[in-house]
Protein backbone atom coordinates (compact mmCIF):
# COMPACT_ATOMS: atom_id res chain seq x y z
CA UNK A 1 -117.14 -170.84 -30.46
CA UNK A 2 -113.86 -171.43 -32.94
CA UNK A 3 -113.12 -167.53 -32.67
CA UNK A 4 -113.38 -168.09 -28.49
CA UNK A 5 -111.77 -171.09 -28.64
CA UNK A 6 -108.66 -169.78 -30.31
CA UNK A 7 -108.65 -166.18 -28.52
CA UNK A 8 -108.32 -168.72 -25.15
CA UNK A 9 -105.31 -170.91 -26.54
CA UNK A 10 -103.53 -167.55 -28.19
CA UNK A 11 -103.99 -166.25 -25.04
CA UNK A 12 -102.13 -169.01 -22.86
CA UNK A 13 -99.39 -169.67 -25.07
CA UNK A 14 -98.65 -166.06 -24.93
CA UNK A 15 -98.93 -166.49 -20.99
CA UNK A 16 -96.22 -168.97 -20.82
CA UNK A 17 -93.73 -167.73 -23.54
CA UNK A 18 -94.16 -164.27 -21.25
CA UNK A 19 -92.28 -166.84 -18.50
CA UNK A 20 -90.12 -168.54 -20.99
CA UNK A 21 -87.17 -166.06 -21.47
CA UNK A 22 -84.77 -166.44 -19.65
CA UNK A 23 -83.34 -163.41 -17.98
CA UNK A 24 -85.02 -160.23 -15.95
CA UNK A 25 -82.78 -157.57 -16.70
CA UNK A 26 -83.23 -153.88 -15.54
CA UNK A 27 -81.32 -151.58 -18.09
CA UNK A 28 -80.74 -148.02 -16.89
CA UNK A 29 -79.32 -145.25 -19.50
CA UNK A 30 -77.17 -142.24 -17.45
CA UNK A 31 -77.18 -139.17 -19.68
CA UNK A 32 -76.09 -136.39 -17.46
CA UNK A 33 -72.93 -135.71 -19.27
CA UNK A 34 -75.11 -134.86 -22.77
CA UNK A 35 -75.93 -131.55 -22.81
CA UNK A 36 -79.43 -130.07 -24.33
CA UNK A 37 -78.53 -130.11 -28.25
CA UNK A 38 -79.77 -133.82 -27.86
CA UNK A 39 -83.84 -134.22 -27.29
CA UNK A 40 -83.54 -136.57 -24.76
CA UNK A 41 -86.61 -137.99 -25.91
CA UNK A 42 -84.23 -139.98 -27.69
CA UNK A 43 -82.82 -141.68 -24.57
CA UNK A 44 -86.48 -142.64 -23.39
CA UNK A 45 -86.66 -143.92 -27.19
CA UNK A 46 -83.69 -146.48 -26.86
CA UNK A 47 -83.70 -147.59 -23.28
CA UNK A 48 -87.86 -149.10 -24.09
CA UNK A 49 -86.62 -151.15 -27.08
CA UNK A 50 -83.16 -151.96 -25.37
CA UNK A 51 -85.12 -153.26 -22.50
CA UNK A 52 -87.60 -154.90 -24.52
CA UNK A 53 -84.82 -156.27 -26.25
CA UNK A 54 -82.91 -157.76 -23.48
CA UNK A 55 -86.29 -159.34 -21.66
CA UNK A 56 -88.46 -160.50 -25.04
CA UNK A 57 -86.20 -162.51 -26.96
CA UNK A 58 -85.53 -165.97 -26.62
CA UNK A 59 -81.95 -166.62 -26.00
CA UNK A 60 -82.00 -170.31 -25.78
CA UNK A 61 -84.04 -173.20 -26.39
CA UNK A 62 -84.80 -173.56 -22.67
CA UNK A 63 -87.90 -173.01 -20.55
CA UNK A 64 -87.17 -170.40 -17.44
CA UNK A 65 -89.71 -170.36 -14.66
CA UNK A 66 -90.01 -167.36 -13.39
CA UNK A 67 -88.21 -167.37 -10.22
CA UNK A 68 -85.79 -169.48 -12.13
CA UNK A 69 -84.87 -165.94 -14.41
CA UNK A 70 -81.33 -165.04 -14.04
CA UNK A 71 -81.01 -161.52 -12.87
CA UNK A 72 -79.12 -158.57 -14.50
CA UNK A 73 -78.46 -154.98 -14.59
CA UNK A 74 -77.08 -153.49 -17.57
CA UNK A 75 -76.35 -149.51 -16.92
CA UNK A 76 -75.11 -147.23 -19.86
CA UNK A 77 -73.45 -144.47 -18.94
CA UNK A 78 -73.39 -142.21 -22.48
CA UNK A 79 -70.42 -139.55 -22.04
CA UNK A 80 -70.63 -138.22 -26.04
CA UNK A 81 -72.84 -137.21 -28.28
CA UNK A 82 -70.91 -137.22 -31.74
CA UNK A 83 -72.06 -136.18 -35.43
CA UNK A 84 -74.52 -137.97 -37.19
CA UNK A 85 -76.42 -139.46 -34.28
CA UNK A 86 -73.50 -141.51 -33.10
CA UNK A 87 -73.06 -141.66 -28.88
CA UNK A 88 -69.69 -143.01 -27.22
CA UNK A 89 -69.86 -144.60 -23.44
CA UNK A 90 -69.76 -147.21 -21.19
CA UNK A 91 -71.57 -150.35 -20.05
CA UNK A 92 -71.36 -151.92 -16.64
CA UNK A 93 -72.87 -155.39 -16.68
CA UNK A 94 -73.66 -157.35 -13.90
CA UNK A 95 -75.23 -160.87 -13.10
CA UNK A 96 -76.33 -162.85 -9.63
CA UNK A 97 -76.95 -166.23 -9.51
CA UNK A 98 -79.56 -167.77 -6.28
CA UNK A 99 -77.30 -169.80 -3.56
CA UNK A 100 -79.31 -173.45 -3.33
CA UNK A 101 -81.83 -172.65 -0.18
CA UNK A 102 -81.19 -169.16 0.49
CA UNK A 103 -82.42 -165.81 -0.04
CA UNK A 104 -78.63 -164.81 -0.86
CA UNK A 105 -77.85 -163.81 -4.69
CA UNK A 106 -74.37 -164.45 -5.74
CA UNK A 107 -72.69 -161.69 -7.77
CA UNK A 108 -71.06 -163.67 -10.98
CA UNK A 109 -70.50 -161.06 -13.55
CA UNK A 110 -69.60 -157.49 -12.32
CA UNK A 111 -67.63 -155.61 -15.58
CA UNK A 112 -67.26 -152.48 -17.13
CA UNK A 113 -66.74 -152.09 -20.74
CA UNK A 114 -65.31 -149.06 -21.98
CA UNK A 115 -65.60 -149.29 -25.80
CA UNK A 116 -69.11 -148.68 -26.13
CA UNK A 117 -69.94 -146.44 -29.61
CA UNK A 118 -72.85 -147.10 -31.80
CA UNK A 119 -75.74 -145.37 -33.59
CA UNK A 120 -79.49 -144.18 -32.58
CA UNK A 121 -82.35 -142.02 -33.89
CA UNK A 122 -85.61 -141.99 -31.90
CA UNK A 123 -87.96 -144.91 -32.90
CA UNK A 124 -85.20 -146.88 -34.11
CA UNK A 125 -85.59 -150.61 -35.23
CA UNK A 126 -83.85 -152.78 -32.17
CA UNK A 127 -82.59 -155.79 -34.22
CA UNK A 128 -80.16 -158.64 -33.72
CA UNK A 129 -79.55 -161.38 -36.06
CA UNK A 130 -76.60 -164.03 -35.12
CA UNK A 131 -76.24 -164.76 -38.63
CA UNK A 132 -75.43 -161.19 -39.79
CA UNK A 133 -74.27 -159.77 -36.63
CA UNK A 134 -73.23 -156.79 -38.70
CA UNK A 135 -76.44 -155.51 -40.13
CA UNK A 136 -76.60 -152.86 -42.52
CA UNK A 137 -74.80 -150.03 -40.53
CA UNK A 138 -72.32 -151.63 -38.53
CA UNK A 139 -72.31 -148.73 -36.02
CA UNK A 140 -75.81 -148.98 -35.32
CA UNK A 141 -75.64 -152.76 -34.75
CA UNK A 142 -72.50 -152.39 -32.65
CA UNK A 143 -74.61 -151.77 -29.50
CA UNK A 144 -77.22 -154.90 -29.97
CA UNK A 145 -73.77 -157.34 -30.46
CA UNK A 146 -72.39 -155.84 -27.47
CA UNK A 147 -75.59 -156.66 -25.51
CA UNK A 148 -75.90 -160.21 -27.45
CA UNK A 149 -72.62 -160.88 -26.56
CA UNK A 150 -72.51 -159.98 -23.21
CA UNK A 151 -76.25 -161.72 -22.46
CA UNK A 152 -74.39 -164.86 -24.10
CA UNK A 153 -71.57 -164.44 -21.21
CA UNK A 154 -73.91 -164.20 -18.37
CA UNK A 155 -75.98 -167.55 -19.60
CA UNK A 156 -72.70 -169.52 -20.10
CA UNK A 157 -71.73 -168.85 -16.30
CA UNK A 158 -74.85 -169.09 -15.33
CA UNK A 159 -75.35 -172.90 -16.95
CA UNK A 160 -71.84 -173.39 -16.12
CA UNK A 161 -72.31 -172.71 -12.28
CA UNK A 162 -75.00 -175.41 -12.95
CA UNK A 163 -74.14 -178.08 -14.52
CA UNK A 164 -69.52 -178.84 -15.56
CA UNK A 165 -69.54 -177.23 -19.19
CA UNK A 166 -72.78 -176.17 -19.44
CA UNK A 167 -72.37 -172.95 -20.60
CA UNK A 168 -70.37 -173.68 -23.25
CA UNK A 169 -73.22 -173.45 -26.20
CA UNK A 170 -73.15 -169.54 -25.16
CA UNK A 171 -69.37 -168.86 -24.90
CA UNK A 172 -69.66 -170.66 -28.45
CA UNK A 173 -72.31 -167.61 -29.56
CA UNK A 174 -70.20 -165.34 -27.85
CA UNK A 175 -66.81 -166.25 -29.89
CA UNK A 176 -69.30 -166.30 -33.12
CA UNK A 177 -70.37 -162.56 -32.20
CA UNK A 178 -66.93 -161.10 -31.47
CA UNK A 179 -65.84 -163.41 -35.09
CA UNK A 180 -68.74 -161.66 -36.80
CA UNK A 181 -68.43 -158.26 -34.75
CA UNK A 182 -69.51 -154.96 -36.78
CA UNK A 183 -66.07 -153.18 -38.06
CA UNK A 184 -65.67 -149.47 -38.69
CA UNK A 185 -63.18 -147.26 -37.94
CA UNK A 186 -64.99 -146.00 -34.64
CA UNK A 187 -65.87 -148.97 -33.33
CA UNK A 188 -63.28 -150.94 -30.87
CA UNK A 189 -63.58 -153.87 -28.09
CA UNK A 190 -63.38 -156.58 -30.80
CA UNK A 191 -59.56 -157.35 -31.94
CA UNK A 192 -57.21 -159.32 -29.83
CA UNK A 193 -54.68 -156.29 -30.93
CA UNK A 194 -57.13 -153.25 -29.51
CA UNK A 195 -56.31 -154.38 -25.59
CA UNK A 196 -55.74 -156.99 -22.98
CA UNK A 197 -58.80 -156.67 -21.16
CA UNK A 198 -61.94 -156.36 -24.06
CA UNK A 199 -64.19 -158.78 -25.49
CA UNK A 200 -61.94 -160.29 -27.57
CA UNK A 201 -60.00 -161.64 -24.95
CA UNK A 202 -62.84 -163.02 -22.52
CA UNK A 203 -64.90 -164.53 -24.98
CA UNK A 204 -61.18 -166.53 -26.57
CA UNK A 205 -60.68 -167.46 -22.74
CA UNK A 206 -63.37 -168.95 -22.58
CA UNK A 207 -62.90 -171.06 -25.57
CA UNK A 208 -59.57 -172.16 -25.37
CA UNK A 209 -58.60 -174.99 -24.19
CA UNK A 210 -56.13 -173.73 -22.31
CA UNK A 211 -58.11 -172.30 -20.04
CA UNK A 212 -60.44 -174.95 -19.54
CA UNK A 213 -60.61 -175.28 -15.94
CA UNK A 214 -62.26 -172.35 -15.74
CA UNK A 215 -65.88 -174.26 -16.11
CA UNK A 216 -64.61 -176.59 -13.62
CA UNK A 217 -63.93 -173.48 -11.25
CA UNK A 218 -67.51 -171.72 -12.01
CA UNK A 219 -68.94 -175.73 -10.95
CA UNK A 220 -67.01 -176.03 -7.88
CA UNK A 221 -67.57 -172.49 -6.88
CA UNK A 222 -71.42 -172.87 -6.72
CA UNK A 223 -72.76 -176.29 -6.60
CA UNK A 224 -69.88 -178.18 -4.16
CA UNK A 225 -69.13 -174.77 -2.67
CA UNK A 226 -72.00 -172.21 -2.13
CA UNK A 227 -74.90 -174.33 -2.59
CA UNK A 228 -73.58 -176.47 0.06
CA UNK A 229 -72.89 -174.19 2.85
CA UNK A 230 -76.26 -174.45 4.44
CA UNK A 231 -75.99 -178.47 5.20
CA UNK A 232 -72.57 -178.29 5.34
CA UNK A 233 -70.04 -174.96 5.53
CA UNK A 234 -66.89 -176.72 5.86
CA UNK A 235 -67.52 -178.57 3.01
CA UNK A 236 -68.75 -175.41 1.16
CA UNK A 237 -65.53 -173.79 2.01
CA UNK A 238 -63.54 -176.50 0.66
CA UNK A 239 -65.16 -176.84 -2.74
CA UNK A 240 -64.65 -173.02 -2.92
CA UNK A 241 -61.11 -173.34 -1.96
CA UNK A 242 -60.88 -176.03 -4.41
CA UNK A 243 -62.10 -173.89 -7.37
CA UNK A 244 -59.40 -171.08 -5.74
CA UNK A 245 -56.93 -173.56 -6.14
CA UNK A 246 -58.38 -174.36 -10.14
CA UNK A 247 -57.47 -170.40 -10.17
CA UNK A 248 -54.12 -170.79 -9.02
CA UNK A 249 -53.35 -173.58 -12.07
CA UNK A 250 -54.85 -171.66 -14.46
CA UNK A 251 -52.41 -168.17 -13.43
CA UNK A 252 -49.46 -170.23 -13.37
CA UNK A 253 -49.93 -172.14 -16.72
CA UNK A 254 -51.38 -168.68 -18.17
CA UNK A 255 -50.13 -165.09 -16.09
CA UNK A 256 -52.29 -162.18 -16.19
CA UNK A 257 -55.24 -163.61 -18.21
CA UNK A 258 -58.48 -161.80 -18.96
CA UNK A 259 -60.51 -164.56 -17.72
CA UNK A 260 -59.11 -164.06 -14.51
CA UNK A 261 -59.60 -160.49 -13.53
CA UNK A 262 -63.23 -161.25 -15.01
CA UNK A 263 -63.66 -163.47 -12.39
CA UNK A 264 -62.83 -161.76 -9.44
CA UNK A 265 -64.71 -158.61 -10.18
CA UNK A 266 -67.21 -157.71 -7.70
CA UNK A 267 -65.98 -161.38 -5.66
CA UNK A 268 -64.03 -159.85 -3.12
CA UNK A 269 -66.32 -159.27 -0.15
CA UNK A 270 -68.21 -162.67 -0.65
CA UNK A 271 -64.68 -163.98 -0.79
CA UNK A 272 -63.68 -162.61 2.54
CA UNK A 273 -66.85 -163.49 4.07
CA UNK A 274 -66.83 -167.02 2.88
CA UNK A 275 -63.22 -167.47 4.85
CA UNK A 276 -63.68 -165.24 8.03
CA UNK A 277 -64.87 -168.26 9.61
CA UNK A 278 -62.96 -170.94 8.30
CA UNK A 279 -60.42 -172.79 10.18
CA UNK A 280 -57.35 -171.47 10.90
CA UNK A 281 -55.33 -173.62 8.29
CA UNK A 282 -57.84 -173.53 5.31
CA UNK A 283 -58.35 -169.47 5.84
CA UNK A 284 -54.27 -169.04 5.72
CA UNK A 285 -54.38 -170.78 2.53
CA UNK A 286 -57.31 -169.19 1.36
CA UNK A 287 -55.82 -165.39 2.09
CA UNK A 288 -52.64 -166.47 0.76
CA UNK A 289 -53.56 -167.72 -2.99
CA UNK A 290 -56.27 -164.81 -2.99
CA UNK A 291 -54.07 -162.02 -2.32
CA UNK A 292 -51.67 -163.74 -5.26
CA UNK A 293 -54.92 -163.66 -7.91
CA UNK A 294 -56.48 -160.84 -7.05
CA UNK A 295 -53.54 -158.23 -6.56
CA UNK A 296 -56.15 -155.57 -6.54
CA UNK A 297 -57.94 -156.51 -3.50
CA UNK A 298 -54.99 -157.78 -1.71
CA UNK A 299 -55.60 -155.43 0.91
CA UNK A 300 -59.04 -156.70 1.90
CA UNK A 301 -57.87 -160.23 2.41
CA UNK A 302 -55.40 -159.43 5.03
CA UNK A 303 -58.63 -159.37 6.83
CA UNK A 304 -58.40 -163.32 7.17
CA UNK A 305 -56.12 -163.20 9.65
């Protein structure tokens, strides 16, 4: 009775710790470029414990419901095989976040990193330890940082969208991971002085003071912009355009920051959309601060016309 007992309480705390992580990601490795001197048994090898990985640890000391699991797509495209097991590539990451009483997802994180180098042999250990973020080979713990670090990212703008400064436990283990970051001569995305536009620089952005109104932009954005459209769309529109305006601030105090082209990745169309309708006077304003921020996608907001 003991034995059943037990077997029937393992089995339901195993139940709900399945639910408690926090994200549902969906990692998908592109290998096309590698040519057949690597068994691409490998490949099968590392995307099972990268995905087990990303879904089975516990990233924070919160309980997710299910339908309350933040969604992501991680997709690593590996262009190189090198010597000694070694692979060179990309990661695009990308992150929704649920509109309050919809069935729309909100894109939040939409990046491509191109520094992506790091070890593998089939069977591999898939470890990650906060404390020694280097490990024992830095080049085989490089990936599992990047993937720490960037998981870290998509909960602090997820908790930030949530609740003003809520994320900021994660950008915290973010900084601490790109402070801690494994070093060798192949490995780069780290060092304020290896780019404009890496890890370095998004995780300090979102540390510094200086940029602080970011979290109050990520707030506005989503809970007095977004989540309100369904009672009320002007009012949605105007915390939006409020957060737009936060934007504004932050590129005049601070030109051509990181934190900003991180923003607006993947934005664009929901951007356009969100103003199409507005009235006259707020969608003027709206085209004309967006086509200052997001230079790129200038074009697309002449569409508020």
């Amino acid at each position: 009775m003991l034995k059943k007992t037990f077997f029937i309480l393992s089995f339901v705390i195993a139940f709900f710790m399945a639910d408690a992580q926090e994200i549902q990601a969906r990692l998908t490795l592109i290998t096309s470029q590698i040519g057949t001197t690597v068994n691409k048994s490998v490949f099968q090898s590392l995307q099972t414990g990268l995905m087990n990985f990303l879904n089975n640890r516990k990233w924070t000391n919160d309980v997710f419901q299910i339908n309350e699991k933040i969604q992501c797509n991680f997709l690593l495209s590996i262009e190189e095989a090198l010597p000694n097991n070694v692979f060179r590539g990309k990661l695009t990451v990308q992150a929704a976040r649920p509109v309050y009483r919809s069935t729309y997802d909100s894109p939040i994180i939409n990046f491509m990193d191109d520094n992506i180098v790091f070890r593998y042999q089939e069977f591999q250990s898939i470890e990650f330890n906060e404390n020694r973020v280097q490990g024992n080979d830095p080049v085989a713990a490089n990936l599992m940082a990047i993937l720490a670090y960037y998981v870290n990212i998509i909960l602090g703008f997820d908790y930030d969208s949530f609740s003003l400064r809520g994320g900021d436990n994660y950008f915290q283990k973010a900084w601490n991971i790109v402070n801690n970051a494994p070093e060798s001569g192949e490995i780069s995305g780290w060092k304020s002085f290896e780019g404009l536009r890496n890890r370095y620089w998004l995780a300090e952005n979102l540390n510094n003071n200086r940029f602080a109104l970011i979290h109050d932009v990520l707030y506005s954005y989503y809970r007095t912009g977004l989540d309100l459209f369904l009672e009320n769309e002007d009012g949605g529109r105007t915390g939006v355009l409020n957060s737009i305006n936060y934007l504004n601030t932050i590129n005049t105090e601070n030109p051509n920051s990181m934190i900003l082209q991180f923003f607006f990745q993947g934005k664009t169309s929901e951007l356009v959309k969100i103003f199409s309708k507005a009235k006259p006077d707020v969608k003027t304003r709206a085209r004309d601060i967006l086509s200052k921020l997001d230079i790129t996608n200038s074009a697309a907001y002449k569409e508020l016309k």
